[in-house]
C-alpha atoms as a PDB file:
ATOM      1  CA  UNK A   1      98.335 -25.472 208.533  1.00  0.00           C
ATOM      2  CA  UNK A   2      97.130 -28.211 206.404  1.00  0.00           C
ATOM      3  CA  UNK A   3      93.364 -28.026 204.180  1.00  0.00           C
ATOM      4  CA  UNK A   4      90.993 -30.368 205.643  1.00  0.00           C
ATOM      5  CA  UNK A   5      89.724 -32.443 203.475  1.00  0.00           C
ATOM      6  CA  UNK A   6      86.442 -31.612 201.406  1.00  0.00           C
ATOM      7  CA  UNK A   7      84.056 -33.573 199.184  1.00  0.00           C
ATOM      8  CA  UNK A   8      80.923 -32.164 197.521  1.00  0.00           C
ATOM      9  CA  UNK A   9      78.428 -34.698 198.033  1.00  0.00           C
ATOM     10  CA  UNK A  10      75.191 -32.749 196.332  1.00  0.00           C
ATOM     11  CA  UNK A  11      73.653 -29.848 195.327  1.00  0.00           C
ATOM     12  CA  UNK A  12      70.434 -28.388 197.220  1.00  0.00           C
ATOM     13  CA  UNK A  13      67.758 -27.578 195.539  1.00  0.00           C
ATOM     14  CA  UNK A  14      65.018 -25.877 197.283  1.00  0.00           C
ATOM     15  CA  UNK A  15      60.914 -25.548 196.420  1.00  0.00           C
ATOM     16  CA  UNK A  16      57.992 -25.876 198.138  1.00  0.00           C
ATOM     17  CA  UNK A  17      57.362 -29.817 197.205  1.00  0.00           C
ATOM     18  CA  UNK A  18      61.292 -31.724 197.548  1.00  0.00           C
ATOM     19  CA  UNK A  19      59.652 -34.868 196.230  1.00  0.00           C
ATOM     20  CA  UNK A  20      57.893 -33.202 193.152  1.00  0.00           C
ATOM     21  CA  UNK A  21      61.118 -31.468 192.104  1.00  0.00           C
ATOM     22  CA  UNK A  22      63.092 -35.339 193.133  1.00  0.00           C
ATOM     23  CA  UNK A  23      60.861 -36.916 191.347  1.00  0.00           C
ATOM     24  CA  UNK A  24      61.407 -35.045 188.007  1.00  0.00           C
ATOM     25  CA  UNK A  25      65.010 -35.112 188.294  1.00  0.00           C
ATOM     26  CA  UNK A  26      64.497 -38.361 188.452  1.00  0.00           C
ATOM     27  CA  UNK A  27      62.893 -38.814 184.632  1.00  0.00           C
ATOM     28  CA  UNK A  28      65.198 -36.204 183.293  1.00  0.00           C
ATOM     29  CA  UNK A  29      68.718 -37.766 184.596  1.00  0.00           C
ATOM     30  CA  UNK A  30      67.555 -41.734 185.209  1.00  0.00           C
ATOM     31  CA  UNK A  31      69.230 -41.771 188.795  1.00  0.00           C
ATOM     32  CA  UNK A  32      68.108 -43.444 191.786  1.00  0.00           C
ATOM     33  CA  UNK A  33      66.259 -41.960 194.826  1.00  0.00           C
ATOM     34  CA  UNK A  34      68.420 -42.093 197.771  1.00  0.00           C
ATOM     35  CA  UNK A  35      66.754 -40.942 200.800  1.00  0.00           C
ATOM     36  CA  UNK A  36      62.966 -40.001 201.164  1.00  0.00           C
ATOM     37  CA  UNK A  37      62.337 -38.301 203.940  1.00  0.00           C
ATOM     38  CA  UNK A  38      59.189 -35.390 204.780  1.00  0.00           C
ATOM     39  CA  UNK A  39      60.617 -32.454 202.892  1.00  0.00           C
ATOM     40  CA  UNK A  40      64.070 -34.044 202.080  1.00  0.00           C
ATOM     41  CA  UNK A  41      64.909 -36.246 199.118  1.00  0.00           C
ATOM     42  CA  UNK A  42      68.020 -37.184 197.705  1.00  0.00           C
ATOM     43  CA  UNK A  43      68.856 -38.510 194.397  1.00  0.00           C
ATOM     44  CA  UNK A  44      72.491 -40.369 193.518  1.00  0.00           C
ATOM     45  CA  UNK A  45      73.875 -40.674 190.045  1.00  0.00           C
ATOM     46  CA  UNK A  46      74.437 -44.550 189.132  1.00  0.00           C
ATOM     47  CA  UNK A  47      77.495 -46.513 190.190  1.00  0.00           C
ATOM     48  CA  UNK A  48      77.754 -43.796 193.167  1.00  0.00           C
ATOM     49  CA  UNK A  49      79.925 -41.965 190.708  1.00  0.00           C
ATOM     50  CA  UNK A  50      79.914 -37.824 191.423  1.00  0.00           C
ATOM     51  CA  UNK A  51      78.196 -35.456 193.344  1.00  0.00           C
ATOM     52  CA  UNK A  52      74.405 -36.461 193.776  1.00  0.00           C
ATOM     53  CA  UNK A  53      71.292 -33.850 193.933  1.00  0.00           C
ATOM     54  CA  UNK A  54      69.202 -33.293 197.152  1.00  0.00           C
ATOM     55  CA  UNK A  55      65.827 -31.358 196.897  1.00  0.00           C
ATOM     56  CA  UNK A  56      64.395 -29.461 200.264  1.00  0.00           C
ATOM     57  CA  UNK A  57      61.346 -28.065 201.009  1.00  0.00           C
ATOM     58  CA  UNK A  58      60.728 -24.408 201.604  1.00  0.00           C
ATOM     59  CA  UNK A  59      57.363 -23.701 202.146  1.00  0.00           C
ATOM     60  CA  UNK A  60      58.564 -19.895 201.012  1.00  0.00           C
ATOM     61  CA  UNK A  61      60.267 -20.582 198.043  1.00  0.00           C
ATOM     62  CA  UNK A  62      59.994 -18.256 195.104  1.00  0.00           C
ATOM     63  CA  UNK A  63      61.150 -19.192 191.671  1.00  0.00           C
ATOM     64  CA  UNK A  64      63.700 -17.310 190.227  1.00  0.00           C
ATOM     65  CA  UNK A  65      63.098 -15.376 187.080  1.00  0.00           C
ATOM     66  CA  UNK A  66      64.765 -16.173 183.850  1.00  0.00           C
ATOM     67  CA  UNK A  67      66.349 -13.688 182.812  1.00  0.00           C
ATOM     68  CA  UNK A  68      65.825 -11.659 185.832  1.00  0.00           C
ATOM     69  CA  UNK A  69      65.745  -8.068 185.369  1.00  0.00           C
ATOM     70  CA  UNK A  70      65.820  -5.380 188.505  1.00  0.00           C
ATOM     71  CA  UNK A  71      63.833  -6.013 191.380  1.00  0.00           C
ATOM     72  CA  UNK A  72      62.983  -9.644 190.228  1.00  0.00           C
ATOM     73  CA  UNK A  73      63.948 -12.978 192.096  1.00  0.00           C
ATOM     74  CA  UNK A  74      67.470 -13.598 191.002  1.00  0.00           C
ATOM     75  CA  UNK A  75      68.868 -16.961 189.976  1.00  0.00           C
ATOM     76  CA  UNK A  76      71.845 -18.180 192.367  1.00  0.00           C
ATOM     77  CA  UNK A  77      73.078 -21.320 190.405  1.00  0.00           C
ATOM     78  CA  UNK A  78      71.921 -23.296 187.866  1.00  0.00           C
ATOM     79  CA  UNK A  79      72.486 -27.117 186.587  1.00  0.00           C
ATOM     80  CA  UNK A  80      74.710 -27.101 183.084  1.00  0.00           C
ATOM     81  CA  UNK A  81      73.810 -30.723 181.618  1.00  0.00           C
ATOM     82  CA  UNK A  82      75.680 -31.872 178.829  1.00  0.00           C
ATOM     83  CA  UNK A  83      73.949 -34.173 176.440  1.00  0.00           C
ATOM     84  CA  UNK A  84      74.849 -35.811 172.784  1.00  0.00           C
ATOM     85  CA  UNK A  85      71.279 -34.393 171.093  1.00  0.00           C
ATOM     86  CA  UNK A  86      70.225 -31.325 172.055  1.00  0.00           C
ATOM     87  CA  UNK A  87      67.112 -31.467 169.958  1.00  0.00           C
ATOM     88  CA  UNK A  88      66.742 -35.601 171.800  1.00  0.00           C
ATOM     89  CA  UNK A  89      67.714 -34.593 175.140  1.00  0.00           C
ATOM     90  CA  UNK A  90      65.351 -31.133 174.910  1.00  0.00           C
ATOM     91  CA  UNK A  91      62.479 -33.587 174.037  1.00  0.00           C
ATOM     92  CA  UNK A  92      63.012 -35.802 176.544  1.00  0.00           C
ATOM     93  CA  UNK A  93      63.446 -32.678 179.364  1.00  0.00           C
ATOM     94  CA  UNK A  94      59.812 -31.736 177.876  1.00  0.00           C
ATOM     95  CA  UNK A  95      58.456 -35.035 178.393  1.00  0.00           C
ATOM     96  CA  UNK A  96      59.761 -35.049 181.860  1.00  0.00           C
ATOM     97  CA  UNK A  97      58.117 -31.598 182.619  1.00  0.00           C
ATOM     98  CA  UNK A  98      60.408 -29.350 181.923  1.00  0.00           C
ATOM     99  CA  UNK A  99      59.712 -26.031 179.807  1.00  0.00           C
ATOM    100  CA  UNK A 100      61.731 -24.278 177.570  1.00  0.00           C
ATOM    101  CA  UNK A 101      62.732 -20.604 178.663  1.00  0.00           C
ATOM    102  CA  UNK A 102      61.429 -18.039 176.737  1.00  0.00           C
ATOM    103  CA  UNK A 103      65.261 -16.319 176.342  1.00  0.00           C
ATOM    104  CA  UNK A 104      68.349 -18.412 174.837  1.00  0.00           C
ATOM    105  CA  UNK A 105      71.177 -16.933 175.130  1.00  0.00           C
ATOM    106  CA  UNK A 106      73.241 -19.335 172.960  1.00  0.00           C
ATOM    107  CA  UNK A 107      72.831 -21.573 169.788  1.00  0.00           C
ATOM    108  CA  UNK A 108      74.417 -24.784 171.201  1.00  0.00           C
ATOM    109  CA  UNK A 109      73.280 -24.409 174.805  1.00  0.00           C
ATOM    110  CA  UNK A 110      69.071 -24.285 175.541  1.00  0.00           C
ATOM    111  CA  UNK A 111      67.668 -23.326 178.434  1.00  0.00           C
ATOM    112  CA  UNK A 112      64.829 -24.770 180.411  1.00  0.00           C
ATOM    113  CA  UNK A 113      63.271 -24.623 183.617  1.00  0.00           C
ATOM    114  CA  UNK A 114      61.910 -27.258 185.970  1.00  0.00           C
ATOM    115  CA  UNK A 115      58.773 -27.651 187.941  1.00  0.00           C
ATOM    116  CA  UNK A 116      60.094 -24.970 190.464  1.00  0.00           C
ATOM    117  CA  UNK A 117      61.177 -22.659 188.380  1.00  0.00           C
ATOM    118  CA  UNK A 118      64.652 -23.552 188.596  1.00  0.00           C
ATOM    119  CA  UNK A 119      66.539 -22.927 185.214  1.00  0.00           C
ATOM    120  CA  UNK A 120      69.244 -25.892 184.115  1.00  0.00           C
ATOM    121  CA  UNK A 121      71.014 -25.417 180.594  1.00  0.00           C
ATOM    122  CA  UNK A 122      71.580 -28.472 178.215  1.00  0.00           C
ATOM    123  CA  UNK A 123      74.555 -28.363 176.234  1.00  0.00           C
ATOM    124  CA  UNK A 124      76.741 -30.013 173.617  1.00  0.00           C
ATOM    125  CA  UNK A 125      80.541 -29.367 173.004  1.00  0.00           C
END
């Protein structure tokens, strides 16, 4: 029996505005929108190198909680970003909207949320 074959196109991200949440991905990472549809946006790194992000809406979403303790939403994934600056690149996630979480785990990785709620960790080597 042979494997089909498999590519990962994108992520899903879901949250009760998919255009809000595109849109700041969009300021943080510099990639182009791909489509825009009513409650389904895509965005595609540049060159059409890698795996892209897509953002749905859920009118029902609930953010996760960061760290979640018992009985709180839990976080299922989470976007690891590696940057050159993590002072630069923190900045910039701030001016894009982003806030830093409250917990950090690690010195050379910082955590942050976006607009949903979603946490995403940018880190350096």
């Amino acid at each position: 029996m042979t494997t089909p074959h498999f590519s990962l196109s994108a992520t899903v991200l879901e949250s009760t505005d998919a255009k809000a949440l595109a849109i700041f991905y969009q300021r943080l990472l510099g990639w182009r929108i791909g489509e825009d549809e009513p409650g389904w946006v895509t965005l595609r790194p540049p060159h059409g190198g890698g795996a892209g992000l897509s953002f749905s809406t859920d009118e029902a979403h609930v953010p996760p909680v960061w760290p979640a303790g018992p009985g709180d939403q839990q976080m299922m994934m989470h976007l690891d970003l590696e940057v050159d600056d993590l002072d630069e690149a923190g900045a910039h996630a701030e001016a894009a909207g982003a806030t830093l979480a409250d917990y950090q785990p690690q010195e050379d990785v910082r955590v942050y949320l976006d607009p949903a709620g979603h946490p995403f960790c940018l880190w350096i080597r």
